[in-house]
PDB file of N, CA and C in Angstrom:
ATOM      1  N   UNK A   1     -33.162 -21.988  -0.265  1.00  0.00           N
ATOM      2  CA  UNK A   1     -32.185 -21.042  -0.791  1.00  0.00           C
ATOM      3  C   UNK A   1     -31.405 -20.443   0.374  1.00  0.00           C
ATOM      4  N   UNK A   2     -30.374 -20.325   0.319  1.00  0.00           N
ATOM      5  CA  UNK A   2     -29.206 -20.027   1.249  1.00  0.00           C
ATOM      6  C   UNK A   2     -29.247 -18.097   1.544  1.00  0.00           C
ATOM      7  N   UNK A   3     -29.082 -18.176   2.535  1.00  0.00           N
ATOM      8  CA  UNK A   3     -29.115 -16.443   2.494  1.00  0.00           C
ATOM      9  C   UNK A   3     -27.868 -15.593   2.225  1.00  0.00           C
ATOM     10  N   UNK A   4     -26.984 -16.380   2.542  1.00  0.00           N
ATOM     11  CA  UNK A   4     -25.570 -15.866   2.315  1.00  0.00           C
ATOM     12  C   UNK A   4     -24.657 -16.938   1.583  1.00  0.00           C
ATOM     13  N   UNK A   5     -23.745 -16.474   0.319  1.00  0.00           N
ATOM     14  CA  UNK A   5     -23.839 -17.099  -0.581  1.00  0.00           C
ATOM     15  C   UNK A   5     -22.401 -16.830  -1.009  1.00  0.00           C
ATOM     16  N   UNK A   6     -21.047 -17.460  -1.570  1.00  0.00           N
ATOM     17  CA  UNK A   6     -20.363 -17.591  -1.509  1.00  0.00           C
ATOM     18  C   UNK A   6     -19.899 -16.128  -2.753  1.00  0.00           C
ATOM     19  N   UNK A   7     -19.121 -15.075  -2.384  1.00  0.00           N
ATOM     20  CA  UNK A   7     -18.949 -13.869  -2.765  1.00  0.00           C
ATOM     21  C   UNK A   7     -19.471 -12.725  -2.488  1.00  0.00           C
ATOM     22  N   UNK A   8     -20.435 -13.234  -1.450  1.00  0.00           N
ATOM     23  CA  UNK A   8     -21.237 -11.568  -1.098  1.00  0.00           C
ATOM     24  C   UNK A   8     -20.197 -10.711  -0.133  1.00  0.00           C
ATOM     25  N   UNK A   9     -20.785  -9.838  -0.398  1.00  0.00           N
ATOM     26  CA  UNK A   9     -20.044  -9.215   0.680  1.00  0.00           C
ATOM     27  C   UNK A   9     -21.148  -8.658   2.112  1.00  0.00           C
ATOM     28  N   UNK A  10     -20.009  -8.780   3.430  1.00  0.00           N
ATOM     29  CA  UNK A  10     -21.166  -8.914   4.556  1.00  0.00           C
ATOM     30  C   UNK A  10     -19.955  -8.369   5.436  1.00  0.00           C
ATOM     31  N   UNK A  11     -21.020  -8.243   6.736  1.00  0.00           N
ATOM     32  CA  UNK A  11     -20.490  -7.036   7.738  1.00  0.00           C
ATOM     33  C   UNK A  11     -20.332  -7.915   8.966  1.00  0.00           C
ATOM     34  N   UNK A  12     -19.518  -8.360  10.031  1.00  0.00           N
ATOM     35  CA  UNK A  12     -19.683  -8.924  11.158  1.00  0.00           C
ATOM     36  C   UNK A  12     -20.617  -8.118  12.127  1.00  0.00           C
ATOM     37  N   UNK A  13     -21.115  -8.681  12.932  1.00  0.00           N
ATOM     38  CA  UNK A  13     -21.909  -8.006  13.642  1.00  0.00           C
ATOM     39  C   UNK A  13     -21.449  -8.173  15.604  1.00  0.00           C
ATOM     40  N   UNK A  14     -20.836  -9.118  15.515  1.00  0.00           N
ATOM     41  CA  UNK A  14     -20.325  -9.254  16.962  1.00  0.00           C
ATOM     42  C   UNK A  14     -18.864 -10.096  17.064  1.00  0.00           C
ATOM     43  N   UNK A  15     -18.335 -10.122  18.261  1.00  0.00           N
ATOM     44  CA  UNK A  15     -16.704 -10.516  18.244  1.00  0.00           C
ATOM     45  C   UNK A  15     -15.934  -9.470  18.184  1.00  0.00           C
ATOM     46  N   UNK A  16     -14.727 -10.289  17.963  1.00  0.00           N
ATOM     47  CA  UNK A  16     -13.113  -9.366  18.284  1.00  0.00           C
ATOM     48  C   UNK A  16     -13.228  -8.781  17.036  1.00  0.00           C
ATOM     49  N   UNK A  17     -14.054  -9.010  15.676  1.00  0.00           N
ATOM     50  CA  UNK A  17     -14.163  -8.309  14.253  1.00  0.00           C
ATOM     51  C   UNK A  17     -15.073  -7.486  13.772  1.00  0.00           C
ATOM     52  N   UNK A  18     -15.963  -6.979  15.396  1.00  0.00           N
ATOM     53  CA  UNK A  18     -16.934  -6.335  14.739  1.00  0.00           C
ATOM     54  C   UNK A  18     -16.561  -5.288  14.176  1.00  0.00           C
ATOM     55  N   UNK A  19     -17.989  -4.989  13.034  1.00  0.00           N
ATOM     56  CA  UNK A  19     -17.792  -3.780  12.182  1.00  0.00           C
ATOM     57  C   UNK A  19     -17.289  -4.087  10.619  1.00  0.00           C
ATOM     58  N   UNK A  20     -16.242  -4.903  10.969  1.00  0.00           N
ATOM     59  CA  UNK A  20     -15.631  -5.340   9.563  1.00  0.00           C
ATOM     60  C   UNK A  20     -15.901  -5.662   8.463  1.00  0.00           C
ATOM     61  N   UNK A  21     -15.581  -5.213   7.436  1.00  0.00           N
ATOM     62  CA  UNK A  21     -16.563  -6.355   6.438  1.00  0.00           C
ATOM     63  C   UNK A  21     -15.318  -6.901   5.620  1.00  0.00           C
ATOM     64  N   UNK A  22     -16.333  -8.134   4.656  1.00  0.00           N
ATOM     65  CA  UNK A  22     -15.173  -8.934   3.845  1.00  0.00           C
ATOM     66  C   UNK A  22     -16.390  -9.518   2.535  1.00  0.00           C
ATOM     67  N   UNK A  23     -15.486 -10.213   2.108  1.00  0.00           N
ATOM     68  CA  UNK A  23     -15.938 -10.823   1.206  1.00  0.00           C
ATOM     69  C   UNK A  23     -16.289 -12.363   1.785  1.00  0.00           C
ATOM     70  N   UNK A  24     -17.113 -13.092   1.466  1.00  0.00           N
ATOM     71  CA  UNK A  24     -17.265 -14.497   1.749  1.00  0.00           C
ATOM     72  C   UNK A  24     -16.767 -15.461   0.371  1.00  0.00           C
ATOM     73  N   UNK A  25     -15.351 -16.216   1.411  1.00  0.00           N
ATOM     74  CA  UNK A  25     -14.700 -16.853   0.697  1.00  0.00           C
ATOM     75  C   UNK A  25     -15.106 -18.753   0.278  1.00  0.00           C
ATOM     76  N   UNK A  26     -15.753 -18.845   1.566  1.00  0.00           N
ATOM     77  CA  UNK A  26     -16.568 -20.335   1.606  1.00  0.00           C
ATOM     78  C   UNK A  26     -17.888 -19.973   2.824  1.00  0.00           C
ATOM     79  N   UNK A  27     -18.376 -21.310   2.268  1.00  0.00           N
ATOM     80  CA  UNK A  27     -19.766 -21.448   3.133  1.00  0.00           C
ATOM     81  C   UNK A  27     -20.061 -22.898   3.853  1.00  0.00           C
ATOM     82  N   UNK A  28     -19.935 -23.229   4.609  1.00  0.00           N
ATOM     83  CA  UNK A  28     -20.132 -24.796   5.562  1.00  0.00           C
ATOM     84  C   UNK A  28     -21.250 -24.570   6.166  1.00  0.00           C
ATOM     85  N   UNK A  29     -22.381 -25.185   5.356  1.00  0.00           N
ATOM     86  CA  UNK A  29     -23.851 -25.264   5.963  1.00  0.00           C
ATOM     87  C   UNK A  29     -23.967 -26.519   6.774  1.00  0.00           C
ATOM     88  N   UNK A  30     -23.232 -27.424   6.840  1.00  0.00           N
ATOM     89  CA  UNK A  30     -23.275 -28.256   8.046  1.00  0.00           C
ATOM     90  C   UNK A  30     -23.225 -27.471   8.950  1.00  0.00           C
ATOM     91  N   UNK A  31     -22.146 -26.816   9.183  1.00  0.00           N
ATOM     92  CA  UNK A  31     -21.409 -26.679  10.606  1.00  0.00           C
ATOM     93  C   UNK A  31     -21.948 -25.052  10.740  1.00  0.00           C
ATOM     94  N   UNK A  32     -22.564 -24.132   9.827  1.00  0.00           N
ATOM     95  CA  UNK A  32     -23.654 -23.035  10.131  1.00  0.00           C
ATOM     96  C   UNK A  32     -22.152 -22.116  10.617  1.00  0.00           C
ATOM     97  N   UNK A  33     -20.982 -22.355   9.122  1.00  0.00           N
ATOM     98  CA  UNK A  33     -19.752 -21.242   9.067  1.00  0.00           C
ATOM     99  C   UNK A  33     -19.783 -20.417   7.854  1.00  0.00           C
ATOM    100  N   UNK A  34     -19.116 -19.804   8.252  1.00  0.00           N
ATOM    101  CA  UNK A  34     -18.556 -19.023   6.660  1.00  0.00           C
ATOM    102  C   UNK A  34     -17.205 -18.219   6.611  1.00  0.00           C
ATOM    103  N   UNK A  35     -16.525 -18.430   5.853  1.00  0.00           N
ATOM    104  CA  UNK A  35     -15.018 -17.794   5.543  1.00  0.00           C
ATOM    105  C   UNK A  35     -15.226 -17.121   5.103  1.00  0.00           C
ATOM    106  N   UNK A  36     -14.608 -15.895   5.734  1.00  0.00           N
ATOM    107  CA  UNK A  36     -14.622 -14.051   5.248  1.00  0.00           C
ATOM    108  C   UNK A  36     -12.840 -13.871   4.890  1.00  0.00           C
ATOM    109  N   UNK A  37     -13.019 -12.960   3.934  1.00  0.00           N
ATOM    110  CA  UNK A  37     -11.583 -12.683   3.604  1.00  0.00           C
ATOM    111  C   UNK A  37     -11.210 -11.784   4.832  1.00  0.00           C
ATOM    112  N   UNK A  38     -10.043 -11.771   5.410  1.00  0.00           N
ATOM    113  CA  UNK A  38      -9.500 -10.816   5.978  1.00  0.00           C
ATOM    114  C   UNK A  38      -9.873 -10.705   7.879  1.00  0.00           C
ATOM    115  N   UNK A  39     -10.911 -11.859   7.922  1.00  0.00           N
ATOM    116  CA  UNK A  39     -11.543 -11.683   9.406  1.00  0.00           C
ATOM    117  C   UNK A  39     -11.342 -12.517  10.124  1.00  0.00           C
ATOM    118  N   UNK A  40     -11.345 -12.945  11.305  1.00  0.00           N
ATOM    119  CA  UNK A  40     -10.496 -13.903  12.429  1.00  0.00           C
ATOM    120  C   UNK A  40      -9.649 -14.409  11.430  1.00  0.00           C
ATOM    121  N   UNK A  41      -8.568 -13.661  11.549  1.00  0.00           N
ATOM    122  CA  UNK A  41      -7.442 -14.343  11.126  1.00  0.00           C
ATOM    123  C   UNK A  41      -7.010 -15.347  12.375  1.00  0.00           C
ATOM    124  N   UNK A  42      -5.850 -16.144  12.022  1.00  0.00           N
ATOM    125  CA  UNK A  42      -5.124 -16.972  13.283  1.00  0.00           C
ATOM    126  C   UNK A  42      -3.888 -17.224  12.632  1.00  0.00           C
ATOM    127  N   UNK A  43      -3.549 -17.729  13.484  1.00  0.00           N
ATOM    128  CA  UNK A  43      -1.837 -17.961  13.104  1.00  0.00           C
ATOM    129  C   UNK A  43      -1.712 -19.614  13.606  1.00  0.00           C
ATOM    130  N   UNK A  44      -1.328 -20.226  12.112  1.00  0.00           N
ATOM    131  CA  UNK A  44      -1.197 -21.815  12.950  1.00  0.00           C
ATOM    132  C   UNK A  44       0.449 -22.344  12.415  1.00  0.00           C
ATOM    133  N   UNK A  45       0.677 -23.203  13.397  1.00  0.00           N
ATOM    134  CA  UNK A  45       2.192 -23.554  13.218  1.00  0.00           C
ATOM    135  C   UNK A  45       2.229 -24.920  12.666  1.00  0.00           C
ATOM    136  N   UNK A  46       3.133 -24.721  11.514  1.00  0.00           N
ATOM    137  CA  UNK A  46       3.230 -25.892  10.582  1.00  0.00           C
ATOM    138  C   UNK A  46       4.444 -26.664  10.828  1.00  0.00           C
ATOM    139  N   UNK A  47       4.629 -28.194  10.723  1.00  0.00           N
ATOM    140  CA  UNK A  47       6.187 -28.411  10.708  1.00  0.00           C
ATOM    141  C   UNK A  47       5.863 -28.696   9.817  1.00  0.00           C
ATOM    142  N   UNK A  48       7.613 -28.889   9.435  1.00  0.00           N
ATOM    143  CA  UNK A  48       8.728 -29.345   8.273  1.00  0.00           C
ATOM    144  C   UNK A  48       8.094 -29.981   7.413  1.00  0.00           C
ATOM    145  N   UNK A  49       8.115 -29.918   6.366  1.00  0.00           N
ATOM    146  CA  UNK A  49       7.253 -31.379   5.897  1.00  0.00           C
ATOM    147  C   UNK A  49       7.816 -31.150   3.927  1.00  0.00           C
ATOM    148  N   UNK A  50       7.994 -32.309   3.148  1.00  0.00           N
ATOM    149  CA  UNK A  50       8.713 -32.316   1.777  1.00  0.00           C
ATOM    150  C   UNK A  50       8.148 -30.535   1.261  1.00  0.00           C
ATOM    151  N   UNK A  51       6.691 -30.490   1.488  1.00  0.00           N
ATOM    152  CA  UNK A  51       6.138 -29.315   0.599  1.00  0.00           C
ATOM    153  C   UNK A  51       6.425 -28.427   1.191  1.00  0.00           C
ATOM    154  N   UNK A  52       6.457 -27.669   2.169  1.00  0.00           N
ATOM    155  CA  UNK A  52       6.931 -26.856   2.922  1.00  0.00           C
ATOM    156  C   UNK A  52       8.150 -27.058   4.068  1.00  0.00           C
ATOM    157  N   UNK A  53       9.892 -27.313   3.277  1.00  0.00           N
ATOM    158  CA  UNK A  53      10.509 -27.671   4.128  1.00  0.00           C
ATOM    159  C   UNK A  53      10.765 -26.633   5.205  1.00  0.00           C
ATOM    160  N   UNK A  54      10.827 -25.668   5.273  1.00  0.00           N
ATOM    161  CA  UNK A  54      11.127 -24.450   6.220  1.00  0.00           C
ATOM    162  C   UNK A  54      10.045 -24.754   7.649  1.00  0.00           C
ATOM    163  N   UNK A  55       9.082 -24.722   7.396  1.00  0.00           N
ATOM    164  CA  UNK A  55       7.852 -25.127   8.149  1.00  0.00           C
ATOM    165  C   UNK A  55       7.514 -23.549   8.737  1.00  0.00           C
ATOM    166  N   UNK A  56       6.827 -23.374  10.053  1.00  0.00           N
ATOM    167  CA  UNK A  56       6.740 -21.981  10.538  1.00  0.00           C
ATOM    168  C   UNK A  56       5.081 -21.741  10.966  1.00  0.00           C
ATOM    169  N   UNK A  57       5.522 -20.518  11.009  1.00  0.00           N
ATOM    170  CA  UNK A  57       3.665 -19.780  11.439  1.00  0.00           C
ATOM    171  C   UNK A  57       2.894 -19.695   9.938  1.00  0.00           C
ATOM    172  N   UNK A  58       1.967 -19.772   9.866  1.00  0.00           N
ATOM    173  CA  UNK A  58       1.017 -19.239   8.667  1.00  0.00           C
ATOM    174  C   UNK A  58      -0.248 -18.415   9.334  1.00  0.00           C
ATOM    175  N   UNK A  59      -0.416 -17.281   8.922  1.00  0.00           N
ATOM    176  CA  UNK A  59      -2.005 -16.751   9.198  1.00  0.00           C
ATOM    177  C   UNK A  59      -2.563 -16.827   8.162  1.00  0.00           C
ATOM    178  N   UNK A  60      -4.155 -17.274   8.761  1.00  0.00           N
ATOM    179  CA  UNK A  60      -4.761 -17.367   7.513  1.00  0.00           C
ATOM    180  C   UNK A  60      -6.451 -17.361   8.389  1.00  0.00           C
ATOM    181  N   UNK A  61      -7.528 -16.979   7.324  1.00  0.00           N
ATOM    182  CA  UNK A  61      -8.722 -17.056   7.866  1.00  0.00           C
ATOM    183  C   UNK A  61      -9.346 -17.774   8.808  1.00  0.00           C
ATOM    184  N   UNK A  62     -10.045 -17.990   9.506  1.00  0.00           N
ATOM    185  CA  UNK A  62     -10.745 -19.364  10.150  1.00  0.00           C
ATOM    186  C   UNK A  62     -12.070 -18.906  10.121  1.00  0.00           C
ATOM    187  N   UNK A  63     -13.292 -20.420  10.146  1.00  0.00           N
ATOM    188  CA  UNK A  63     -14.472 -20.092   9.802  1.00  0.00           C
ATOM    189  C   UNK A  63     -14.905 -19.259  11.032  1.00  0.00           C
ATOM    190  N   UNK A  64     -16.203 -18.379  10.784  1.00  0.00           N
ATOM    191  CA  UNK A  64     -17.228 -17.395  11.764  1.00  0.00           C
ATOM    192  C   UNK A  64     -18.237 -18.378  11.854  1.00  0.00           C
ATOM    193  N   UNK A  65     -18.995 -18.247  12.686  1.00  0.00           N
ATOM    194  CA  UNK A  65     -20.286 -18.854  12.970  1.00  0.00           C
ATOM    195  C   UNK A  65     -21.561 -17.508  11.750  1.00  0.00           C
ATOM    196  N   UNK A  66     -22.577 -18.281  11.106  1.00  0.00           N
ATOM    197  CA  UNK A  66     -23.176 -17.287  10.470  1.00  0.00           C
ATOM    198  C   UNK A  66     -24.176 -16.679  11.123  1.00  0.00           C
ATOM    199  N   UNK A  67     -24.640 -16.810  12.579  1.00  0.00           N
ATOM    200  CA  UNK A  67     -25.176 -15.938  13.081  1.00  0.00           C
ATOM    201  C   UNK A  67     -24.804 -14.769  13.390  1.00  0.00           C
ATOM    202  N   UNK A  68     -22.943 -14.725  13.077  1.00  0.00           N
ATOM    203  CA  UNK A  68     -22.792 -13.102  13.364  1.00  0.00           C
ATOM    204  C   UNK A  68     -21.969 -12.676  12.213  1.00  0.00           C
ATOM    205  N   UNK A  69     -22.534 -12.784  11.263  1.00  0.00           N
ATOM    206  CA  UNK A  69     -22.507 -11.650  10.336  1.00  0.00           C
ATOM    207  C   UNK A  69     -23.915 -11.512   9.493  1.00  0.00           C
ATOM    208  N   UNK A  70     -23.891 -10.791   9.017  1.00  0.00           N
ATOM    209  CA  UNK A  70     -25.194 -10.226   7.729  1.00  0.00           C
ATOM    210  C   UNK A  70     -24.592  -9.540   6.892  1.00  0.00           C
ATOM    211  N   UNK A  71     -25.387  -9.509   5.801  1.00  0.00           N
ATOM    212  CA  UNK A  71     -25.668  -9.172   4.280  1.00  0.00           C
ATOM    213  C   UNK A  71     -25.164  -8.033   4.401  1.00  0.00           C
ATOM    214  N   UNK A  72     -24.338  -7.672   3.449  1.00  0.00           N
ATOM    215  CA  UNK A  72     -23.868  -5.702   3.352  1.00  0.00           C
ATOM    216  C   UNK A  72     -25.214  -5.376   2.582  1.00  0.00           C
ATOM    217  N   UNK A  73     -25.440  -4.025   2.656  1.00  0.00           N
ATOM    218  CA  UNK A  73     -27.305  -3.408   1.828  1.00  0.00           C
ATOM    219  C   UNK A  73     -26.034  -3.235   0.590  1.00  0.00           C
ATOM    220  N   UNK A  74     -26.736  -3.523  -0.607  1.00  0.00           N
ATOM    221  CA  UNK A  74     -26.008  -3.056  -2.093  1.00  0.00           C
ATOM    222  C   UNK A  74     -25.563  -1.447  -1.840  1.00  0.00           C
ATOM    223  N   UNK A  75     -26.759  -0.360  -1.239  1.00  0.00           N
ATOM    224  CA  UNK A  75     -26.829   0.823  -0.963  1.00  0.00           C
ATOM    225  C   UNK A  75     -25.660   1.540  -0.363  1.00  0.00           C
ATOM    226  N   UNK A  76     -26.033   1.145   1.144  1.00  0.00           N
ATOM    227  CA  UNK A  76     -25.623   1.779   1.949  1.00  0.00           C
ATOM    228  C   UNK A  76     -24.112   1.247   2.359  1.00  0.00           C
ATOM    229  N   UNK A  77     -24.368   0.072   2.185  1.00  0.00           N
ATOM    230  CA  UNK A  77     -23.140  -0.764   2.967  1.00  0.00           C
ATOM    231  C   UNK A  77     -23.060  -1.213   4.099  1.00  0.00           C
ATOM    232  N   UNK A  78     -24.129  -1.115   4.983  1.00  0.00           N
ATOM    233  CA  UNK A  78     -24.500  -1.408   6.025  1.00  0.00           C
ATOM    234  C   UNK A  78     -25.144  -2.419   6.303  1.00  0.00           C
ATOM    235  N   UNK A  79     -25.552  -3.195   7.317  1.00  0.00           N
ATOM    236  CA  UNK A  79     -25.850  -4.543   7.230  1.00  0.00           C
ATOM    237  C   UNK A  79     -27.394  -4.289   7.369  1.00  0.00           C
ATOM    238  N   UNK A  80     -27.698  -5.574   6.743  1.00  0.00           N
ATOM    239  CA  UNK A  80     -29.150  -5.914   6.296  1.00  0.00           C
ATOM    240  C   UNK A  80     -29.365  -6.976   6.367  1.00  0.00           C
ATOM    241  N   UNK A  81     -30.959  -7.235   7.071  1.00  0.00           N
ATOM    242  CA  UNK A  81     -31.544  -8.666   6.650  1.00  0.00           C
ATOM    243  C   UNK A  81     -31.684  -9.515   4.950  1.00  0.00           C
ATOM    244  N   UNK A  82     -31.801 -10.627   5.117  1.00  0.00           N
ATOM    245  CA  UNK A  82     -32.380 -10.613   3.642  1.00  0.00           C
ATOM    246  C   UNK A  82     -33.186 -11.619   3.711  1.00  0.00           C
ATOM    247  N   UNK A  83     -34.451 -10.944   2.917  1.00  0.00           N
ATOM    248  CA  UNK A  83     -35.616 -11.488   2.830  1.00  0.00           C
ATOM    249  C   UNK A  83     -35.606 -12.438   1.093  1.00  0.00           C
ATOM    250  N   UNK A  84     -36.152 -13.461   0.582  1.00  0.00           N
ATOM    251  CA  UNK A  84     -36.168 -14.006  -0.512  1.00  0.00           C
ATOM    252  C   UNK A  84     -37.644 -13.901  -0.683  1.00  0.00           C
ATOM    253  N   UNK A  85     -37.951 -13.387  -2.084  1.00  0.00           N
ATOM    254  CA  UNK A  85     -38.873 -13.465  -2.726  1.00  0.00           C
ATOM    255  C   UNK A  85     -39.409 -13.831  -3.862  1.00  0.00           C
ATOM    256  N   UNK A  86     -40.452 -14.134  -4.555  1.00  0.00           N
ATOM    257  CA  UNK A  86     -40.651 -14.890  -5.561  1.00  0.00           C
ATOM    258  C   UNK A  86     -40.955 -14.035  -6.893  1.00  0.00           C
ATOM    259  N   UNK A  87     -40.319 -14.210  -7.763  1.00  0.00           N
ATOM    260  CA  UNK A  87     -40.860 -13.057  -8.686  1.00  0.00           C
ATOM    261  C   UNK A  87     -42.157 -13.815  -9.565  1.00  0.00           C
ATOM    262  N   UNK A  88     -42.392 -13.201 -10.835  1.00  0.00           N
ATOM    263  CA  UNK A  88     -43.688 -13.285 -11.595  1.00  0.00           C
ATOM    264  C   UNK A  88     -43.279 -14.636 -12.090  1.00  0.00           C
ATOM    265  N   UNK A  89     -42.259 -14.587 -12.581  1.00  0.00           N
ATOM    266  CA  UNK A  89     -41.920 -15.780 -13.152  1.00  0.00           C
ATOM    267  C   UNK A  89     -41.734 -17.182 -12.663  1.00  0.00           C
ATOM    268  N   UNK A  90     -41.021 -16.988 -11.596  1.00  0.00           N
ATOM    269  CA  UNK A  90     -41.205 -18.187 -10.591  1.00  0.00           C
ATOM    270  C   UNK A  90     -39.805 -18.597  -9.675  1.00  0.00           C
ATOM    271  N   UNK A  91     -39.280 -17.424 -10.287  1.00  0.00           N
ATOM    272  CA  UNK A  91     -37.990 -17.341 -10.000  1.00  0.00           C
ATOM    273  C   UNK A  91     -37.563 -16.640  -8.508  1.00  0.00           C
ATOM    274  N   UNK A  92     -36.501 -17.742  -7.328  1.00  0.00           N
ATOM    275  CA  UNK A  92     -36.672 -16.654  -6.124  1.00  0.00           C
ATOM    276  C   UNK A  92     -35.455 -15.935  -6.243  1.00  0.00           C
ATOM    277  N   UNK A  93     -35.714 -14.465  -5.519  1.00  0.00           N
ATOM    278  CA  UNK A  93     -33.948 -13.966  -5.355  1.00  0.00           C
ATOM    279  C   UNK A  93     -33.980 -13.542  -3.789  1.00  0.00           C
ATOM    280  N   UNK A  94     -33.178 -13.277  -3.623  1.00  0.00           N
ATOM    281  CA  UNK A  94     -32.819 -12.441  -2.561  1.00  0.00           C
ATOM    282  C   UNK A  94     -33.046 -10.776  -2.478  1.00  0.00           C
ATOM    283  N   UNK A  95     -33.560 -10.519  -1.686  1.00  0.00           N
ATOM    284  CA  UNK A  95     -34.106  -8.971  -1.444  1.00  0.00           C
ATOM    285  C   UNK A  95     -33.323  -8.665  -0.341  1.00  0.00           C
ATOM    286  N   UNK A  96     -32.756  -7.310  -0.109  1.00  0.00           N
ATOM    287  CA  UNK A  96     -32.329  -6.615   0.935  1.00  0.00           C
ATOM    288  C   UNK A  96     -33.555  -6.319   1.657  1.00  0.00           C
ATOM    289  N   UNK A  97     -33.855  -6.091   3.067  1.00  0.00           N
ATOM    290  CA  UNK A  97     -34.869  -5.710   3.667  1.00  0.00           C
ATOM    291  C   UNK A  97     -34.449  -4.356   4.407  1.00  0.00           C
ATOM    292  N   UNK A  98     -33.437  -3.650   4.165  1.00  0.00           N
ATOM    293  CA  UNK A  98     -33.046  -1.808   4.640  1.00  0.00           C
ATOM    294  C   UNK A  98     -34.162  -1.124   3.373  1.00  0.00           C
ATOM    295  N   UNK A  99     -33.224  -1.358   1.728  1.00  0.00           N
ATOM    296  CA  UNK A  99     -32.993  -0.662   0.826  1.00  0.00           C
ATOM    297  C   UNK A  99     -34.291  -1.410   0.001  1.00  0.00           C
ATOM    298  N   UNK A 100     -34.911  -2.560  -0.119  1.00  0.00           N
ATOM    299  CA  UNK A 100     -35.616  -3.265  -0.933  1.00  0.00           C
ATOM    300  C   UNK A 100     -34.702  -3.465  -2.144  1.00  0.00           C
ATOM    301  N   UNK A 101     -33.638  -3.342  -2.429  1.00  0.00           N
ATOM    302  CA  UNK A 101     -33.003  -3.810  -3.442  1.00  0.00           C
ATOM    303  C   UNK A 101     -32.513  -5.125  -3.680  1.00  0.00           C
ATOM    304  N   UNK A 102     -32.890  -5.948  -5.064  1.00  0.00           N
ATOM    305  CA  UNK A 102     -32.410  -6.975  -5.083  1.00  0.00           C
ATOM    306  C   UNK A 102     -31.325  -7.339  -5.336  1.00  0.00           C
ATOM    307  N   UNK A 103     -30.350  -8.267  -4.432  1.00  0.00           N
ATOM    308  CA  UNK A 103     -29.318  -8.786  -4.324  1.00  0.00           C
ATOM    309  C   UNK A 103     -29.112  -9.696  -6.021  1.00  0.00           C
ATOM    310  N   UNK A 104     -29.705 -10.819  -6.208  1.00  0.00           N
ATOM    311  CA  UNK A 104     -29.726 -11.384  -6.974  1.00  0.00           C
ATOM    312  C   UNK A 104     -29.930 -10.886  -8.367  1.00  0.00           C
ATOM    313  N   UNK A 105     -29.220 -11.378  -9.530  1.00  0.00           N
ATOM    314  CA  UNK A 105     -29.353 -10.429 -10.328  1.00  0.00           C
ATOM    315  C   UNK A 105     -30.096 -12.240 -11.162  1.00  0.00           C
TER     316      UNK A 105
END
């Protein structure tokens, strides 16, 4: 089970974005990324082309490495580990490890 999961919301923890938080827009478990709304942005230059004849700059997200961000706490908003646990049933979720609150509904 994945610890960070495509819509959570999470806090950077190091870089030119620390502090920030966003939403997670994608997840690349090959490559151990994740797309945050709003964080390392970049600016890349497009040419001309039928679909975009004007061509130009575009900013737009680029992936983070997921060692530097973590889990926002549901609570506080502050970043948190997350621990997965098994319930009675057999079912795992995700647990915050600040607040003990479960992420997973």
């Amino acid at each position: 089970m994945e610890r960070i999961k495509k819509g959570d919301n999470v806090v950077i923890t190091a870089g030119k974005n620390k502090g920030s938080k966003g939403e997670v827009l994608a997840v690349y478990p090959s490559a151990d990324k994740v797309l945050v709304a709003g964080v390392n942005i970049i600016t890349k230059h497009i040419k001309p082309s039928q679909t975009n004849p004007q061509g130009g700059r575009v900013r737009k997200e680029a992936p983070i490495h997921v060692s530097n961000v973590m889990m926002a706490d549901p609570q506080t908003g502050g970043p948190t580990r997350v621990r997965i646990n098994t319930l009675a049933d057999g079912k795992r979720v995700r647990v915050a490890v600040k607040s003990g609150e479960q992420i997973d509904t």
